[in-house]
C-alpha atoms as a PDB file:
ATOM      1  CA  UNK A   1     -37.360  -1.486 -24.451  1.00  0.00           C
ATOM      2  CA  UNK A   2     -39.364   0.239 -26.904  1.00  0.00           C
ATOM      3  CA  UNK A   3     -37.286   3.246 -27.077  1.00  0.00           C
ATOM      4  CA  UNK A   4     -34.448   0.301 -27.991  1.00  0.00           C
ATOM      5  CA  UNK A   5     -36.356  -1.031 -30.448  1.00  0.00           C
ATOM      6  CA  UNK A   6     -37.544   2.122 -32.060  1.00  0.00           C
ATOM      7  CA  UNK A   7     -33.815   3.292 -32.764  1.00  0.00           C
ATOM      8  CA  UNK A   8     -32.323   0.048 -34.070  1.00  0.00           C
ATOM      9  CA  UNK A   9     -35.684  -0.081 -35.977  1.00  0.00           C
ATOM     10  CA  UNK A  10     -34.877   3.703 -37.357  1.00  0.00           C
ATOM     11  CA  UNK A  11     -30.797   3.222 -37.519  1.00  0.00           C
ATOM     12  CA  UNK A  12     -31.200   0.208 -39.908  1.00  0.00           C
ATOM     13  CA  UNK A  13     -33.569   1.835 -42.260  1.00  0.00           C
ATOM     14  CA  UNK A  14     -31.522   4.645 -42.601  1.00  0.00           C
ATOM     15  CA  UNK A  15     -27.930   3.243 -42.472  1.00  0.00           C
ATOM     16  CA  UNK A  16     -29.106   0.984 -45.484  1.00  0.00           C
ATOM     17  CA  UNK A  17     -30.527   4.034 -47.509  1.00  0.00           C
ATOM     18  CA  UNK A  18     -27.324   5.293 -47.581  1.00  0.00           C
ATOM     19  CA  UNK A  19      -9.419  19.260 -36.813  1.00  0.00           C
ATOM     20  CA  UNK A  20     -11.184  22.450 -35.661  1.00  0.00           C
ATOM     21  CA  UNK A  21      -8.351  24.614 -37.462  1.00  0.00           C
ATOM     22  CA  UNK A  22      -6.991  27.461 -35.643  1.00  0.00           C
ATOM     23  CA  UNK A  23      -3.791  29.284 -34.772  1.00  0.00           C
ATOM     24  CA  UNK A  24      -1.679  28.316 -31.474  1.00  0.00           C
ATOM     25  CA  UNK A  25      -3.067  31.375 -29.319  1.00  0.00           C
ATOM     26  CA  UNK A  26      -6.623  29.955 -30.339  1.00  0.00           C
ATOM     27  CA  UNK A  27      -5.675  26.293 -29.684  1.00  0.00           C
ATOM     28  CA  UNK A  28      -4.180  27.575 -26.126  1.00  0.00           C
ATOM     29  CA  UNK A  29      -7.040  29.420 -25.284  1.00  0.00           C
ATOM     30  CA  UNK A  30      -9.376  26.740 -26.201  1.00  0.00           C
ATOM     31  CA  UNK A  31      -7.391  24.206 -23.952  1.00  0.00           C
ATOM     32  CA  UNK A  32      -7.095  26.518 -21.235  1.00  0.00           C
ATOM     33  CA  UNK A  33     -11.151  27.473 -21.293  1.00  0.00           C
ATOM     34  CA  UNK A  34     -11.535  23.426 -20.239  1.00  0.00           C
ATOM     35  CA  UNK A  35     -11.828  22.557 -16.391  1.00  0.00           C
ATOM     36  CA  UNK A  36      -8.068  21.186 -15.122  1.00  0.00           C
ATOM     37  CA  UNK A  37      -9.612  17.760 -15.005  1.00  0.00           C
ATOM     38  CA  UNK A  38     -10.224  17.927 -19.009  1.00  0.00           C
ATOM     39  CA  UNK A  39      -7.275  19.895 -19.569  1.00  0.00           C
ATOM     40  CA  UNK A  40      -4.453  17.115 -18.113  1.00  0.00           C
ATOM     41  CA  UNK A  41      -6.056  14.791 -20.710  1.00  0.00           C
ATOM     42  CA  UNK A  42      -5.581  16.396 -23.630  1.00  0.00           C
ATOM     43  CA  UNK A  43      -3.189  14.025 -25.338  1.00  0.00           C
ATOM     44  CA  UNK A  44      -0.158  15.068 -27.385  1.00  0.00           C
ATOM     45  CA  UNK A  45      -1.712  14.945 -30.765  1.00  0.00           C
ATOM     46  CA  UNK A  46      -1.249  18.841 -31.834  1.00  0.00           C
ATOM     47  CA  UNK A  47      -3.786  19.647 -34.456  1.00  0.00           C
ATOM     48  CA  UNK A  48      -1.701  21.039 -37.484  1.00  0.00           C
ATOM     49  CA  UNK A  49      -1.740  24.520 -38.452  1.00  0.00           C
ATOM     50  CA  UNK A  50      -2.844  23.700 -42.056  1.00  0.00           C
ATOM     51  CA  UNK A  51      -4.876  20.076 -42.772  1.00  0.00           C
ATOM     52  CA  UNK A  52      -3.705  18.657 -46.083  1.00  0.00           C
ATOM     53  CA  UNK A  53      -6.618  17.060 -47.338  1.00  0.00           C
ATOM     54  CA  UNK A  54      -4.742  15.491 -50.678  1.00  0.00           C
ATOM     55  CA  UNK A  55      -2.455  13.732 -48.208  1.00  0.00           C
ATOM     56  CA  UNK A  56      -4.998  12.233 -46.239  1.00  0.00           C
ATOM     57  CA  UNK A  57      -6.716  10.658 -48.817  1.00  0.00           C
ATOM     58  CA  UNK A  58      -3.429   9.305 -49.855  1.00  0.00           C
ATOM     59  CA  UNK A  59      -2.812   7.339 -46.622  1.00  0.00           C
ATOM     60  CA  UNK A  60      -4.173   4.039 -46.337  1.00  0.00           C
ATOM     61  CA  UNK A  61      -7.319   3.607 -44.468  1.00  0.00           C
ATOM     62  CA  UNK A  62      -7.182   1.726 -41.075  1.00  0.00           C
ATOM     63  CA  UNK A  63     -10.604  -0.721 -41.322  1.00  0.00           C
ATOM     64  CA  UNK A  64     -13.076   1.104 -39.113  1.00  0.00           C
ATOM     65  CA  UNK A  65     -16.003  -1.753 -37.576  1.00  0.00           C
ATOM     66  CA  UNK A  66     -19.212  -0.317 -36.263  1.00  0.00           C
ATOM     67  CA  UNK A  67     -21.115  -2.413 -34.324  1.00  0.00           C
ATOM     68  CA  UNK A  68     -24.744  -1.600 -32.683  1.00  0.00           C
ATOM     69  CA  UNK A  69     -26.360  -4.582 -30.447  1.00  0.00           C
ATOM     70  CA  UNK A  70     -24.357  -7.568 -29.467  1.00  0.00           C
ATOM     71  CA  UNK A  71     -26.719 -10.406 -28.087  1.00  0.00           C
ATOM     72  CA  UNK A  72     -29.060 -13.192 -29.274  1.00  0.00           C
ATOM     73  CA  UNK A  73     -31.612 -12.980 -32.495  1.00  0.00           C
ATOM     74  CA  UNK A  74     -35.029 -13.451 -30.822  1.00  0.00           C
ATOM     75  CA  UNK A  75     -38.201 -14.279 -33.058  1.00  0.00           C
ATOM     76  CA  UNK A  76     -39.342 -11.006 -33.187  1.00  0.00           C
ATOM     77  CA  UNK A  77     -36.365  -9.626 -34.739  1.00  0.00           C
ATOM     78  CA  UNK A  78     -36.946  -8.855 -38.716  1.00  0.00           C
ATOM     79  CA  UNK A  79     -34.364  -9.910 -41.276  1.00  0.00           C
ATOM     80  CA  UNK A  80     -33.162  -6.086 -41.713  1.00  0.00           C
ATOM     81  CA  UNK A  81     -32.869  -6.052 -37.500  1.00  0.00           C
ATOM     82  CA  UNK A  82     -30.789  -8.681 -37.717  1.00  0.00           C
ATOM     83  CA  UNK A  83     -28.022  -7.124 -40.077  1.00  0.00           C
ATOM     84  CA  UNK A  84     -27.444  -5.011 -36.872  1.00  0.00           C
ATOM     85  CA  UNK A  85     -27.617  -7.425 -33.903  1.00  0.00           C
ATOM     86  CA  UNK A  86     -24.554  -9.489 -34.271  1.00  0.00           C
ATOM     87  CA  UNK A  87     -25.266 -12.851 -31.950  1.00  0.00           C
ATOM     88  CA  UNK A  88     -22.982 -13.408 -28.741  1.00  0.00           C
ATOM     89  CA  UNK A  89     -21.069 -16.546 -30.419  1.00  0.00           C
ATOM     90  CA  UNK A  90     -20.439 -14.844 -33.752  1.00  0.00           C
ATOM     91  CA  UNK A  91     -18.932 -12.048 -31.867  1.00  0.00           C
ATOM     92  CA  UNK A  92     -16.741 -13.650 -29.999  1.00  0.00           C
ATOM     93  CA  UNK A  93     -15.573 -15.476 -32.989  1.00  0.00           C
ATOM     94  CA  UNK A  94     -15.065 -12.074 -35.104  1.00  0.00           C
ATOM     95  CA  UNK A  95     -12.901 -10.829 -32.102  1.00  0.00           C
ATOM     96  CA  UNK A  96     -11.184 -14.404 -31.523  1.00  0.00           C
ATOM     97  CA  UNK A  97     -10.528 -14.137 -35.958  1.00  0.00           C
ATOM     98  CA  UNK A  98      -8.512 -10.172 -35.571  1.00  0.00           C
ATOM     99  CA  UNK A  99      -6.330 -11.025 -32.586  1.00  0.00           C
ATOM    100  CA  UNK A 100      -5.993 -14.896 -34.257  1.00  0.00           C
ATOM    101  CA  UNK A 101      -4.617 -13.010 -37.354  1.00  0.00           C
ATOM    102  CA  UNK A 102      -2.549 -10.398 -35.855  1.00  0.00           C
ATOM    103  CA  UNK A 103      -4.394  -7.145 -35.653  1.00  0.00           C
ATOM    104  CA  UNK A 104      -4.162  -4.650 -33.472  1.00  0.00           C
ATOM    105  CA  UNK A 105      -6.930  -2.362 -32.292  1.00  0.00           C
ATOM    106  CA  UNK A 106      -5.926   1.348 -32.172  1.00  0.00           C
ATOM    107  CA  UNK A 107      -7.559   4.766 -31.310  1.00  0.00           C
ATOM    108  CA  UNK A 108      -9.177   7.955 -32.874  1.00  0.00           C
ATOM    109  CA  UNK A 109      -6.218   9.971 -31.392  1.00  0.00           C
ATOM    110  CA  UNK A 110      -3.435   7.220 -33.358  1.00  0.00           C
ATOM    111  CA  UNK A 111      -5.626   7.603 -35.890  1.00  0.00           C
ATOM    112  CA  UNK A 112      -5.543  11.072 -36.496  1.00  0.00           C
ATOM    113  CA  UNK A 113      -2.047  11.084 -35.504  1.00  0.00           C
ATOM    114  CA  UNK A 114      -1.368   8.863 -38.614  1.00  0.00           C
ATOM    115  CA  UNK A 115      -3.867  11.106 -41.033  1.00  0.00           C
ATOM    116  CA  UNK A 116      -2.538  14.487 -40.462  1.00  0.00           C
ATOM    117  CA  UNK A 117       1.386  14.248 -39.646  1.00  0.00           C
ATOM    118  CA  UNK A 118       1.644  10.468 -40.881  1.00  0.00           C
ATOM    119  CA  UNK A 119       2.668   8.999 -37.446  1.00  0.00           C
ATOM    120  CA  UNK A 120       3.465   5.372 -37.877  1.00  0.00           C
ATOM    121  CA  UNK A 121       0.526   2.618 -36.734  1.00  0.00           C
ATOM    122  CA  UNK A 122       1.029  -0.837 -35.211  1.00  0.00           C
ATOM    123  CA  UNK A 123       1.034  -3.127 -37.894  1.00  0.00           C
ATOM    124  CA  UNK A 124      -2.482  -4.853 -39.471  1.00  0.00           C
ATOM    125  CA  UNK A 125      -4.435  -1.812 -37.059  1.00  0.00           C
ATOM    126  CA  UNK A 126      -8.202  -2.160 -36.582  1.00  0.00           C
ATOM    127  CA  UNK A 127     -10.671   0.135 -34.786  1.00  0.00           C
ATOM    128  CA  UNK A 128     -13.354  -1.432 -33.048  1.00  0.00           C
ATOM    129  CA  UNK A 129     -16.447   1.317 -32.337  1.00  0.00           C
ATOM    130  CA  UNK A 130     -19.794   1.200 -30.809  1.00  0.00           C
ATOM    131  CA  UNK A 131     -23.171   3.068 -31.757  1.00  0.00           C
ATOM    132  CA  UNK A 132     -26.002   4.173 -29.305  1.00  0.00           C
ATOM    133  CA  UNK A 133     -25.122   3.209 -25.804  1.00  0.00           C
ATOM    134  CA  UNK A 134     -26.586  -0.201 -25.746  1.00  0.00           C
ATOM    135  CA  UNK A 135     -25.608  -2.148 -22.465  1.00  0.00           C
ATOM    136  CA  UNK A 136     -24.432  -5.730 -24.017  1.00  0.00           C
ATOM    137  CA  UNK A 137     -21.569  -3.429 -25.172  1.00  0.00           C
ATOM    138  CA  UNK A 138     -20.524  -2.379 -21.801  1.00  0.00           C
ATOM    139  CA  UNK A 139     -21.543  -6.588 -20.522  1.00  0.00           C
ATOM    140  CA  UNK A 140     -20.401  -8.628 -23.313  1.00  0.00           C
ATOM    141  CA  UNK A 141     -18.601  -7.050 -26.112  1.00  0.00           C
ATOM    142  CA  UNK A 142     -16.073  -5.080 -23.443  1.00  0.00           C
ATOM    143  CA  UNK A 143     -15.017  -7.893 -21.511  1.00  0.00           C
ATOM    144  CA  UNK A 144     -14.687  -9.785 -24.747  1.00  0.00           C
ATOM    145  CA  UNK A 145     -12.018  -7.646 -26.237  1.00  0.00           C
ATOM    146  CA  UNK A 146     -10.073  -7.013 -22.448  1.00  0.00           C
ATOM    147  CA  UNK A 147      -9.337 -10.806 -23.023  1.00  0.00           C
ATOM    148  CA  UNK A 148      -7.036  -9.965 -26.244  1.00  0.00           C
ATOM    149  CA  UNK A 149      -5.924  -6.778 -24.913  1.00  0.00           C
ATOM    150  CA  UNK A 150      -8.278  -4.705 -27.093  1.00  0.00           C
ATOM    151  CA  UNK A 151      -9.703  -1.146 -26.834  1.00  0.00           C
ATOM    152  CA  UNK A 152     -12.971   0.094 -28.295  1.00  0.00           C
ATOM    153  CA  UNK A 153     -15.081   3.407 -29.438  1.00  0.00           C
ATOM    154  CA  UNK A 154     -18.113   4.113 -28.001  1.00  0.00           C
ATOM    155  CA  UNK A 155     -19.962   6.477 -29.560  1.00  0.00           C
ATOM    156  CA  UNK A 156     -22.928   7.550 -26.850  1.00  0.00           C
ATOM    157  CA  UNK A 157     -26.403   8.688 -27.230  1.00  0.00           C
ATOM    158  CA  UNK A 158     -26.835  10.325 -23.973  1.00  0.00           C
ATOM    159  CA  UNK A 159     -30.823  10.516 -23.746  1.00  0.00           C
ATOM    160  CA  UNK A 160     -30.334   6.702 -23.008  1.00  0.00           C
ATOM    161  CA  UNK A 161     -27.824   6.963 -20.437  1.00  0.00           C
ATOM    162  CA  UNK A 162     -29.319   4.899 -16.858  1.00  0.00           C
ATOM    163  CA  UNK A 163     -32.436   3.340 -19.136  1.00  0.00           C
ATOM    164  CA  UNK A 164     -33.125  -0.072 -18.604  1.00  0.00           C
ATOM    165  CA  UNK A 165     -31.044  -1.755 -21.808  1.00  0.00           C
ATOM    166  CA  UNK A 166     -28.635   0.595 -21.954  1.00  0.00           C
ATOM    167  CA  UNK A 167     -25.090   1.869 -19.871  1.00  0.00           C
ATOM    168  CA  UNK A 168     -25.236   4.193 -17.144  1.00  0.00           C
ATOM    169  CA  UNK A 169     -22.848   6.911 -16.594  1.00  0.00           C
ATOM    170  CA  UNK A 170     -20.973   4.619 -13.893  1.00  0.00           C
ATOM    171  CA  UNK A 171     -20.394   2.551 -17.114  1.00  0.00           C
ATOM    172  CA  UNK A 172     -19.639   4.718 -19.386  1.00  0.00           C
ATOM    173  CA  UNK A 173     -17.029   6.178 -16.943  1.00  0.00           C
ATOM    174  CA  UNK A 174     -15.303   2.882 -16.693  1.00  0.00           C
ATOM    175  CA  UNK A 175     -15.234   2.319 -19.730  1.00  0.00           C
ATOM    176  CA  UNK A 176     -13.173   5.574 -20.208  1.00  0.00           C
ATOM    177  CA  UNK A 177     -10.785   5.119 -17.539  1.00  0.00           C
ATOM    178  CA  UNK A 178      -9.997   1.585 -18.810  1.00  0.00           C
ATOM    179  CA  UNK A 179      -8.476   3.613 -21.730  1.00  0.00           C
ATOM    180  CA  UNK A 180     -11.619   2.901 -24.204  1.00  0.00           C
ATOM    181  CA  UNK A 181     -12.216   6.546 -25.918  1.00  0.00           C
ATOM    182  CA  UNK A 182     -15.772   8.006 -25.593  1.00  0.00           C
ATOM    183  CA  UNK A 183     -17.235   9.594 -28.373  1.00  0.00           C
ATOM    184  CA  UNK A 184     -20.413  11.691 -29.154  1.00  0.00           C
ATOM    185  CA  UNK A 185     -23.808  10.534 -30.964  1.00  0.00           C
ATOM    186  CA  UNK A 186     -26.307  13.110 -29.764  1.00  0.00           C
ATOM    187  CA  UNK A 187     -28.603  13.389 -27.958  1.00  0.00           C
ATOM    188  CA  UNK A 188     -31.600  11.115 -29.375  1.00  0.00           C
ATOM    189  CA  UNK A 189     -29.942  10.554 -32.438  1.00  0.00           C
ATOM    190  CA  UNK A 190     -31.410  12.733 -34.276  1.00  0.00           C
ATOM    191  CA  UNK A 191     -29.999  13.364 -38.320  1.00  0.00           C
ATOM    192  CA  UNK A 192     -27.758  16.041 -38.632  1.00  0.00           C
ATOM    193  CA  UNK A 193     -28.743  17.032 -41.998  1.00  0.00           C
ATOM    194  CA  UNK A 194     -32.044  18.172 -40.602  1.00  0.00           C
ATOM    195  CA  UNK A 195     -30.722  20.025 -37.894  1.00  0.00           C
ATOM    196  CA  UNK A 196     -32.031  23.623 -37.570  1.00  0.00           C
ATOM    197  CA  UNK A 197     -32.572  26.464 -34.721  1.00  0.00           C
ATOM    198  CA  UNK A 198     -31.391  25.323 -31.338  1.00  0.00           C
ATOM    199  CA  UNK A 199     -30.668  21.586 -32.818  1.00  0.00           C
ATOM    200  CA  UNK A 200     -26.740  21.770 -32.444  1.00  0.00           C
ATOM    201  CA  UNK A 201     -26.940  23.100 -28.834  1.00  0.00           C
ATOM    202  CA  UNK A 202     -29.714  20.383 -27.699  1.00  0.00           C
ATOM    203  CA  UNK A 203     -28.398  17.242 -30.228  1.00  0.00           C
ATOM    204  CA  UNK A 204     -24.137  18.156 -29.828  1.00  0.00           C
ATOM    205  CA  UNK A 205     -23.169  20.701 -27.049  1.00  0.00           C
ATOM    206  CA  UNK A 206     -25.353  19.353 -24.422  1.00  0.00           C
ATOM    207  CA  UNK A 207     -24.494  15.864 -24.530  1.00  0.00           C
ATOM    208  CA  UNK A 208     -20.468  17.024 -25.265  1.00  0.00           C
ATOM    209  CA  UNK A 209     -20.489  18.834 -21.916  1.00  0.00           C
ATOM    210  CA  UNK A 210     -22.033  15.625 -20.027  1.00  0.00           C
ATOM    211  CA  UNK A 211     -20.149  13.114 -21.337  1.00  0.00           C
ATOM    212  CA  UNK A 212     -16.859  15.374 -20.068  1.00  0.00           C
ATOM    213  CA  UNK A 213     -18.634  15.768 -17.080  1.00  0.00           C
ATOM    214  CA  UNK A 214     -18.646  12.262 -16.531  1.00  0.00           C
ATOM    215  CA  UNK A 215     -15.717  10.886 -17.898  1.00  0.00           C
ATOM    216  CA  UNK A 216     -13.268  14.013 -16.997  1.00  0.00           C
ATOM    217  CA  UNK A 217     -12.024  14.245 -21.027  1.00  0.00           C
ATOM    218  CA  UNK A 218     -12.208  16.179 -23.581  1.00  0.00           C
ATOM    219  CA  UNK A 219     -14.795  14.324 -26.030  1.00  0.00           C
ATOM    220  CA  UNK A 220     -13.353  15.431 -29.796  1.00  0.00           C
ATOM    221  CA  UNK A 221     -14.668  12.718 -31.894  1.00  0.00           C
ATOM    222  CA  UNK A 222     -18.039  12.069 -33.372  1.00  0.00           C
ATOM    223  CA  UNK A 223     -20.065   9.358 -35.418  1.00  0.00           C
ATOM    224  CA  UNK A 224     -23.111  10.830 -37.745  1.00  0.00           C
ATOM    225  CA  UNK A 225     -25.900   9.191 -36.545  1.00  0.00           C
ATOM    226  CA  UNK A 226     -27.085   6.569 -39.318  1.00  0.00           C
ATOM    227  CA  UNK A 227     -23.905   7.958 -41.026  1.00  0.00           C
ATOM    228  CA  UNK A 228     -25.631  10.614 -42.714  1.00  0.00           C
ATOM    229  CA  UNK A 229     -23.657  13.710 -42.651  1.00  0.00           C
ATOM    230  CA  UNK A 230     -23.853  17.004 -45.017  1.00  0.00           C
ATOM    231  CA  UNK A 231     -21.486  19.622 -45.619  1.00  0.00           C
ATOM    232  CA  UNK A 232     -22.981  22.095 -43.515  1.00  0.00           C
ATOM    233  CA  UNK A 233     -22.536  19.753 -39.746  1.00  0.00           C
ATOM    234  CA  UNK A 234     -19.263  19.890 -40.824  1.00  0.00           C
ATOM    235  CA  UNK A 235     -17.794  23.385 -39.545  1.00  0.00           C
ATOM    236  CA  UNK A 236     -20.411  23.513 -36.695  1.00  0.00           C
ATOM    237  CA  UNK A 237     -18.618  20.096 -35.764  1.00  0.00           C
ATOM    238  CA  UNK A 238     -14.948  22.389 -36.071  1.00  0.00           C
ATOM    239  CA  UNK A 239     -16.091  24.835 -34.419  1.00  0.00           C
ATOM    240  CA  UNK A 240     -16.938  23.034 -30.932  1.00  0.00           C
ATOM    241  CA  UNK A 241     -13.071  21.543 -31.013  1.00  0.00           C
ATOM    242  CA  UNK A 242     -14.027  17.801 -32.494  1.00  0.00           C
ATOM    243  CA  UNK A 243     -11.281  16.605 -34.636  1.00  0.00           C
ATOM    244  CA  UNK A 244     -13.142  14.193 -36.585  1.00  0.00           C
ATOM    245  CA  UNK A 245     -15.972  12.516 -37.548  1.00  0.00           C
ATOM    246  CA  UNK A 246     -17.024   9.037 -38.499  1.00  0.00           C
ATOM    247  CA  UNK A 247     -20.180   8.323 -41.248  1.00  0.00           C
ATOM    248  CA  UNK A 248     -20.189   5.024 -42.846  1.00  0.00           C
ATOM    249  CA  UNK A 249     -19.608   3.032 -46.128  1.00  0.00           C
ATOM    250  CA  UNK A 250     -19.758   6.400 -47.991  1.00  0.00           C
ATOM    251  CA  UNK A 251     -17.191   8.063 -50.001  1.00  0.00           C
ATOM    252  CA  UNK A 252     -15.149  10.413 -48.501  1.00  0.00           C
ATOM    253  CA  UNK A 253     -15.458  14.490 -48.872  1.00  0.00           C
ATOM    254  CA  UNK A 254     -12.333  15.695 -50.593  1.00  0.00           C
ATOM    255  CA  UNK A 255     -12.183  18.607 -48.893  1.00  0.00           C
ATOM    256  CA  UNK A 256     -12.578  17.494 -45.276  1.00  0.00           C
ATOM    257  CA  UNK A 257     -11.948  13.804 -45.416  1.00  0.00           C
ATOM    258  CA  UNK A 258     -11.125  14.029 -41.305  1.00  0.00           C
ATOM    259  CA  UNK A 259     -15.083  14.385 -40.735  1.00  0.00           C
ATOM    260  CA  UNK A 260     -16.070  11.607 -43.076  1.00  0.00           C
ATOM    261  CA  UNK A 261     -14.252   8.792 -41.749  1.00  0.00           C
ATOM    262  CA  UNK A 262     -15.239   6.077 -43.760  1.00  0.00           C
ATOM    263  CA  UNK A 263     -16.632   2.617 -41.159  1.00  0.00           C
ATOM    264  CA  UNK A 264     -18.302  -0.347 -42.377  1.00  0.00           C
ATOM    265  CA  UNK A 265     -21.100  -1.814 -40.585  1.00  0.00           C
ATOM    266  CA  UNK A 266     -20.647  -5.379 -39.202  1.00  0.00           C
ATOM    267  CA  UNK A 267     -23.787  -7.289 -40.207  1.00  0.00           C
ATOM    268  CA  UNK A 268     -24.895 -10.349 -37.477  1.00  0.00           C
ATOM    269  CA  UNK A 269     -24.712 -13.050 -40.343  1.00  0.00           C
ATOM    270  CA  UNK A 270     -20.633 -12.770 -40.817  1.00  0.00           C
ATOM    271  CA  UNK A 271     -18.050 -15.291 -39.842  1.00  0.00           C
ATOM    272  CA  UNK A 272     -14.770 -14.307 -38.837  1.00  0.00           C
ATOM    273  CA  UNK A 273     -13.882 -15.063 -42.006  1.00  0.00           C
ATOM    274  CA  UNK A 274     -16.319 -13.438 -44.159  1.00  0.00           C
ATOM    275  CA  UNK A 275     -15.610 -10.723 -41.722  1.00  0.00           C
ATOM    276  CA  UNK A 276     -11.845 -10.938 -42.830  1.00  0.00           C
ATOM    277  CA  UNK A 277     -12.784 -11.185 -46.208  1.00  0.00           C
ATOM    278  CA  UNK A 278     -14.798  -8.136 -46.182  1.00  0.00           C
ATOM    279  CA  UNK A 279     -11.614  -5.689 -44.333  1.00  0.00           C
ATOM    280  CA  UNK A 280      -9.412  -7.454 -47.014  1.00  0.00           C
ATOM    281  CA  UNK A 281     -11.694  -5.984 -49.644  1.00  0.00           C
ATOM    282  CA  UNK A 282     -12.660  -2.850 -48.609  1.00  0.00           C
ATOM    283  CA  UNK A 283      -9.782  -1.308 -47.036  1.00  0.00           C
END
């Protein structure tokens, strides 16, 4: 529990203060490197030669909502804890207000699909991702959306994986083959922008490897945690094969807009419709 509390504690602090190109022999080396059990998912989003990063930032942006802990405020929790614990009731009401007004949710492989080669999107598309493992994702928010036929993100922190609190692998796993997409977090959520030495092999290709391990899939997106990025994570990011990248309410780089896909935090006080309101507005 206090390992819990500790990292919303840290996350909020923080959050407030604020693809890989290569040729096709590369790309079918790469894929062919990858156990068969990776390999067969590999979906058919081909990652373009060339990454016009003009046209992305021409094409509207899909509303990205990150969410952290989904349960009850409890009188310990502090007024800045509580703009990332988002009750039960006001969750279900957020979820009840997008598939009430016609959204859809889609995936960081439609996503990119629509970025780079302008693939077309279900209309009013929404994506729905998850921070740090917690395990009222996996108990409430998961079966929540399955009612409206909705898939999620989850973006795992894999030092918490089996901790009391937070999902196991078992979890994470089903949560995969129910055709939710697992992302990477790192491993203790540690800031990329202070990253040195052995950092990216401890805090990114450690955890990658496990979380294919356990869910049999490549793992080729990523969410900055706090959503503090630099450009320097961002060609150590390319060159392990992730495709993008998620920060938050920040602007996007113009050079490499794919790893600074923008997401807004979804504080516990909004209403479905402040939280319409607010995807109205910003995106």
């Amino acid at each position: 529990m206090l390992l819990s509390i500790l990292l919303a504690s840290t996350c909020a602090l923080a959050c407030q203060s604020s693809a890989n190109q290569s040729s096709t022999s590369t790309a079918k080396k790469d894929s062919s490197s990858k156990p068969a059990e990776i390999s067969k998912h590999m979906p058919d989003t081909v990652l373009p030669a060339h990454i016009d990063a003009a046209m992305i930032l021409k094409r509207k942006e899909v509303p990205i909502l990150c969410y952290h802990q989904i349960r009850d405020w409890r009188p310990t929790d502090s007024k800045t804890s509580k703009d990332y614990i988002v009750p039960v009731e006001a969750f279900r009401l957020q979820i009840k207000m997008l598939a009430d007004s016609g959204y859809h949710t889609i995936l960081p492989d439609e996503l990119f699909a629509w970025l780079t080669a302008g693939k077309p999107l279900p209309s009013k598309p929404v994506m729905l991702t998850f921070d740090d493992t917690d395990l009222d994702q996996y108990e409430i928010a998961y079966p929540e959306m399955k009612k409206y036929g909705f898939k999620g993100v989850f973006f795992i922190m894999t030092v918490s994986l089996g901790r009391k609190h937070y999902m196991s692998k078992e979890q994470v796993k089903a949560l995969s083959d129910d055709g939710n997409t697992i992302g990477s977090h790192t491993w203790d959520h540690h800031n990329v922008k202070k990253y040195q030495g052995n950092d990216w092999a401890i805090q990114i290709d450690k955890p990658t490897k496990q979380l294919e391990t356990i869910t049999g899939k490549p793992i080729r997106y990523f969410a900055y945690p706090f959503g503090l990025w630099n450009k320097e994570a961002i060609p150590e990011l390319k060159k392990r094969n992730f495709l993008a990248a998620f920060q938050l309410n920040e602007k996007r780089d113009e050079q490499d807009p794919l790893f600074t896909i923008r997401r807004i935090i979804v504080p516990g006080t909004w209403s479905g419709t402040t939280l319409h309101n607010w995807i109205v507005r910003d995106f």
